[in-house]
N, C-alpha and C. Protein backbone atom coordinates (compact mmCIF):
# COMPACT_ATOMS: atom_id res chain seq x y z
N UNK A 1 71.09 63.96 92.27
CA UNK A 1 71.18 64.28 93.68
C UNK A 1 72.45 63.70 94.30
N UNK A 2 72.83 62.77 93.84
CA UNK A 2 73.79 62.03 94.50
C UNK A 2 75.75 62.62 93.99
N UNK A 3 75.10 63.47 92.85
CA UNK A 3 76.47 64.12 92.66
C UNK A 3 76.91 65.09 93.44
N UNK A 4 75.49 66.05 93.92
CA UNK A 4 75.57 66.91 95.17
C UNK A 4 77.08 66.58 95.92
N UNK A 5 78.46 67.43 96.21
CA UNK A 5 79.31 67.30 97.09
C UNK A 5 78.69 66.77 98.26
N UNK A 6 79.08 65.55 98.80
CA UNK A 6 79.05 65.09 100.25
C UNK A 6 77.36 64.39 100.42
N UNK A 7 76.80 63.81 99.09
CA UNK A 7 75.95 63.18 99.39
C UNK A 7 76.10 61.90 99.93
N UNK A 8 76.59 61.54 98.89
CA UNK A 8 77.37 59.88 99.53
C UNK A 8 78.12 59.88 100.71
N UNK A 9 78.84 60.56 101.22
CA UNK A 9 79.84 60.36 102.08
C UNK A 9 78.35 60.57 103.57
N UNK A 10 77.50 61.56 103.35
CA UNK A 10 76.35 61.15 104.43
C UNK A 10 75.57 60.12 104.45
N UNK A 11 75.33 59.81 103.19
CA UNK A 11 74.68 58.40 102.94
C UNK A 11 74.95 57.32 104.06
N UNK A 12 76.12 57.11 104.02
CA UNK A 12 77.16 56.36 104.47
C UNK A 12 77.60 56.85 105.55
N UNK A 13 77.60 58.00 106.27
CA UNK A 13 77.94 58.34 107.55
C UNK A 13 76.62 58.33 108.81
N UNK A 14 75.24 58.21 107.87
CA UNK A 14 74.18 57.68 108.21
C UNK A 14 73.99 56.04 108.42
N UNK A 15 74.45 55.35 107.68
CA UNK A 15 74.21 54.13 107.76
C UNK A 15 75.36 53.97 108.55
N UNK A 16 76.28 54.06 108.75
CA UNK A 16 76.97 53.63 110.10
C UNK A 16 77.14 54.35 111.27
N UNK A 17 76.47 55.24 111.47
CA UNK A 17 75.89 55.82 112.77
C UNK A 17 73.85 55.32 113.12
N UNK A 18 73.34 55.60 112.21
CA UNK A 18 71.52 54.82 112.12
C UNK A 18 71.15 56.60 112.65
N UNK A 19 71.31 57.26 113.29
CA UNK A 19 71.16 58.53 113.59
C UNK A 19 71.96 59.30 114.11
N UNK A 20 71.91 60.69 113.21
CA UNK A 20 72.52 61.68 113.88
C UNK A 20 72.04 62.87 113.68
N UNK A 21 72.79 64.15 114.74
CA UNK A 21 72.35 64.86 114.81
C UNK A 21 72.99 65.94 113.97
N UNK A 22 71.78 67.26 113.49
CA UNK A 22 71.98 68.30 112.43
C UNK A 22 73.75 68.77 112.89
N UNK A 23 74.09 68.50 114.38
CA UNK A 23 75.70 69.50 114.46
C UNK A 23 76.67 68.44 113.74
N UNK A 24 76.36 66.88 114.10
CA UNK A 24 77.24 65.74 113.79
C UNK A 24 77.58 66.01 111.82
N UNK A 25 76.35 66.18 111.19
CA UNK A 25 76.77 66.25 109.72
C UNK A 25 78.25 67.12 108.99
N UNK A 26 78.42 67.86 110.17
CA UNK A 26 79.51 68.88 109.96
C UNK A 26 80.80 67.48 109.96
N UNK A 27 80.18 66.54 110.09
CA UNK A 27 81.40 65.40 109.58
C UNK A 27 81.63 65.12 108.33
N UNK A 28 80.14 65.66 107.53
CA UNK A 28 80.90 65.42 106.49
C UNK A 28 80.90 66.90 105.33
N UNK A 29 80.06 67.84 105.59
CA UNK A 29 80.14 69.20 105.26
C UNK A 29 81.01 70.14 106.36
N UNK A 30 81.90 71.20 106.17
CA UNK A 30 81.98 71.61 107.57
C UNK A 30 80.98 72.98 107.96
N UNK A 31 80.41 73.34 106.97
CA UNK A 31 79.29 74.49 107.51
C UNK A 31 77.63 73.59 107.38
N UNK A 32 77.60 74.23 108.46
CA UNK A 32 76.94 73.66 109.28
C UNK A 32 74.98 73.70 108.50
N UNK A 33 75.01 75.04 107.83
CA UNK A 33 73.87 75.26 107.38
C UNK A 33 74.04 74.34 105.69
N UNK A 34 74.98 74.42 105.01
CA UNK A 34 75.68 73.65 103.47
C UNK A 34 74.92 72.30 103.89
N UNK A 35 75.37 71.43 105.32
CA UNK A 35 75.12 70.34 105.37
C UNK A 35 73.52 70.01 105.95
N UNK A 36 72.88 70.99 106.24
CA UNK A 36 71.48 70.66 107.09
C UNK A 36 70.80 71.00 105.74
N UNK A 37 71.21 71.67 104.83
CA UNK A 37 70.66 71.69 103.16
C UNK A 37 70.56 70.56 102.56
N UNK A 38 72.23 69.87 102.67
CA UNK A 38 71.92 68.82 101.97
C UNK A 38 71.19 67.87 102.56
N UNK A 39 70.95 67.50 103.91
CA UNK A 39 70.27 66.62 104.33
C UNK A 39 68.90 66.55 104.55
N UNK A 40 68.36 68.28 103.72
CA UNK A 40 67.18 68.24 103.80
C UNK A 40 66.67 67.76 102.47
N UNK A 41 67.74 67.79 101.19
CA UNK A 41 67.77 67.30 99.96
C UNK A 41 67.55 66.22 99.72
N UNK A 42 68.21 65.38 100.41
CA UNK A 42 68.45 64.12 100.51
C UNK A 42 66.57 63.62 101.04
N UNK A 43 66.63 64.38 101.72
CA UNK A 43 64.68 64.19 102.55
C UNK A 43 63.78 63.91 101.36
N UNK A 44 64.13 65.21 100.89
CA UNK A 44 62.97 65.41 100.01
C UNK A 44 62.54 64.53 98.70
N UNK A 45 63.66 64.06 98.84
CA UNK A 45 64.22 62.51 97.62
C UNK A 45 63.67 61.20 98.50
N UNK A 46 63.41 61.18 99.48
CA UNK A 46 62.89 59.87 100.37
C UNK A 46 64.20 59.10 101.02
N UNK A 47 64.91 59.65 100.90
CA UNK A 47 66.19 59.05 101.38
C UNK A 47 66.76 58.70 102.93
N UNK A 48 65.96 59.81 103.74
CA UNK A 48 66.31 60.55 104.66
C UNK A 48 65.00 61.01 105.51
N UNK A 49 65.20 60.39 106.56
CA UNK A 49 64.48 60.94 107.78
C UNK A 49 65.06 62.13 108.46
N UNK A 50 63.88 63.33 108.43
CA UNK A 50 64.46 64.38 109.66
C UNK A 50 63.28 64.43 110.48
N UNK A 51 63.70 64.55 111.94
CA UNK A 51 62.72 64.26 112.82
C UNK A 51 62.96 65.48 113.93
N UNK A 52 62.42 66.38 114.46
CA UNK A 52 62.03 67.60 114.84
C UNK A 52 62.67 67.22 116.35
N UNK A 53 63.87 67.82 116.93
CA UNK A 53 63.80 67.46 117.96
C UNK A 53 64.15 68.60 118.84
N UNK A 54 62.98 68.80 119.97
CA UNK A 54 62.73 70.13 120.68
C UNK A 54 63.53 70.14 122.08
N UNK A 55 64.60 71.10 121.72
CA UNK A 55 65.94 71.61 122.74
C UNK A 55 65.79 72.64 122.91
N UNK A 56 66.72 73.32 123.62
CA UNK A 56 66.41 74.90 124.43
C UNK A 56 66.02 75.92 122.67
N UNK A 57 66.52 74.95 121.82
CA UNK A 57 66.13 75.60 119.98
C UNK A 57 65.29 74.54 119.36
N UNK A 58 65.27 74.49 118.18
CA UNK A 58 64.81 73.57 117.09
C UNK A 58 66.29 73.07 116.83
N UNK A 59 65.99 71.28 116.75
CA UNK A 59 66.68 71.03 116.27
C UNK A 59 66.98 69.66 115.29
N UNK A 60 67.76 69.33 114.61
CA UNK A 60 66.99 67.95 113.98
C UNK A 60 67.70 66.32 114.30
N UNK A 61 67.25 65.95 113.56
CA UNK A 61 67.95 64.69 114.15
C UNK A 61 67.51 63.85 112.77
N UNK A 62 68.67 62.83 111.76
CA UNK A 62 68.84 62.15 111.02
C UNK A 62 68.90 60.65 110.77
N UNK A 63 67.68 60.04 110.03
CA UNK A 63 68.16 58.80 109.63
C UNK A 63 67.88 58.21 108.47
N UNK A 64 68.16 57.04 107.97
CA UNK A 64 68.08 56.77 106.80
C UNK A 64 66.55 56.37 106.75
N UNK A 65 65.72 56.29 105.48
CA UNK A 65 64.75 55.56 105.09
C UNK A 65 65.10 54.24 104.51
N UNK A 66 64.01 53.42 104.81
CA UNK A 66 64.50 52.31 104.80
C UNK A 66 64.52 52.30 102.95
N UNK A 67 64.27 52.92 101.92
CA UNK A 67 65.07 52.93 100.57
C UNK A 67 66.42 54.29 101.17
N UNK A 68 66.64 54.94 101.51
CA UNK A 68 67.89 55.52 101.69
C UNK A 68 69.54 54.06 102.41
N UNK A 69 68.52 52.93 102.71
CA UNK A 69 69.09 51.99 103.66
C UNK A 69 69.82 51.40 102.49
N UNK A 70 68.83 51.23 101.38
CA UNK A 70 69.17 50.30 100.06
C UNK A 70 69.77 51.07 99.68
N UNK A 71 69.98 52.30 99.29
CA UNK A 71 70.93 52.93 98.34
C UNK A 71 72.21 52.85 99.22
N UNK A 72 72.43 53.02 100.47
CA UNK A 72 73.88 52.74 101.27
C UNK A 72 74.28 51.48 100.92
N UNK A 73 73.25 50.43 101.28
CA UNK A 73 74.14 49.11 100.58
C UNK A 73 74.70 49.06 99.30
N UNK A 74 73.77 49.70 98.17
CA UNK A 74 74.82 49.51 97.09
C UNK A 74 75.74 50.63 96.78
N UNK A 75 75.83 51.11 97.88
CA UNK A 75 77.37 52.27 97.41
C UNK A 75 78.00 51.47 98.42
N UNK A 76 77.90 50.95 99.21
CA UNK A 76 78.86 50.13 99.94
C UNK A 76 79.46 49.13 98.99
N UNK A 77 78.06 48.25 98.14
CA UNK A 77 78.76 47.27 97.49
C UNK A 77 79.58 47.82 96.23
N UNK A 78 79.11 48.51 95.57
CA UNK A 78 79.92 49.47 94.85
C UNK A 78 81.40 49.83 95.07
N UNK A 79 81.69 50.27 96.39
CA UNK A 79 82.76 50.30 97.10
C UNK A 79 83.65 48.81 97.07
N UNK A 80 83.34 47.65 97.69
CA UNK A 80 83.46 46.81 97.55
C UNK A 80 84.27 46.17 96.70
N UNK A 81 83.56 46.32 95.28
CA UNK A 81 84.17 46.20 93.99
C UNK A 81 85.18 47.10 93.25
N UNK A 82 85.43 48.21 93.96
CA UNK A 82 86.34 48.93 93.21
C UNK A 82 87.84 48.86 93.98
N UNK A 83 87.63 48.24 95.46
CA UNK A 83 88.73 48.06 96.22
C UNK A 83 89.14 46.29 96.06
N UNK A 84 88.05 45.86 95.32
CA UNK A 84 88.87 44.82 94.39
C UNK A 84 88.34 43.30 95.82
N UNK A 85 87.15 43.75 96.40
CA UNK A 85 87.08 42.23 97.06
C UNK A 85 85.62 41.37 97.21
């Protein structure tokens, strides 16, 4: 799952935002439906909170699970170590 293009980079665009919304992911996919896929992927793995949030549409809203929390720390620390500190 995590090889998925642009898993990690949400991982991580989740953990330093704590929530966002289904338009914001286009930060790290730029179509818009590619990225509400992957973040439903990411769900279905326990990674990922989507939480139903009712606007003039359906719409969602993103956050980490608290094991989606642990897997950001160690791609952070991961990170960490490859930039050598």
């Amino acid at each position: 799952m995590l090889s998925k293009d642009g898993a990690i980079s949400l991982i991580l665009l989740l953990d330093q935002e704590e929530e966002v919304g289904a338009k914001d992911l286009q930060k790290v996919k730029s179509n818009y439906y590619v990225a509400l896929q992957l973040a439903m992927s990411l769900k279905e793995i326990g990674l990922v909170n989507a939480k139903k949030v009712l606007t003039p549409r359906i719409a969602y809203s993103f956050s980490l699970t608290p094991k989606g929390k642990k897997v950001a720390d160690k791609l952070k620390e991961v990170q960490r170590i490859i930039d050598g500190q």
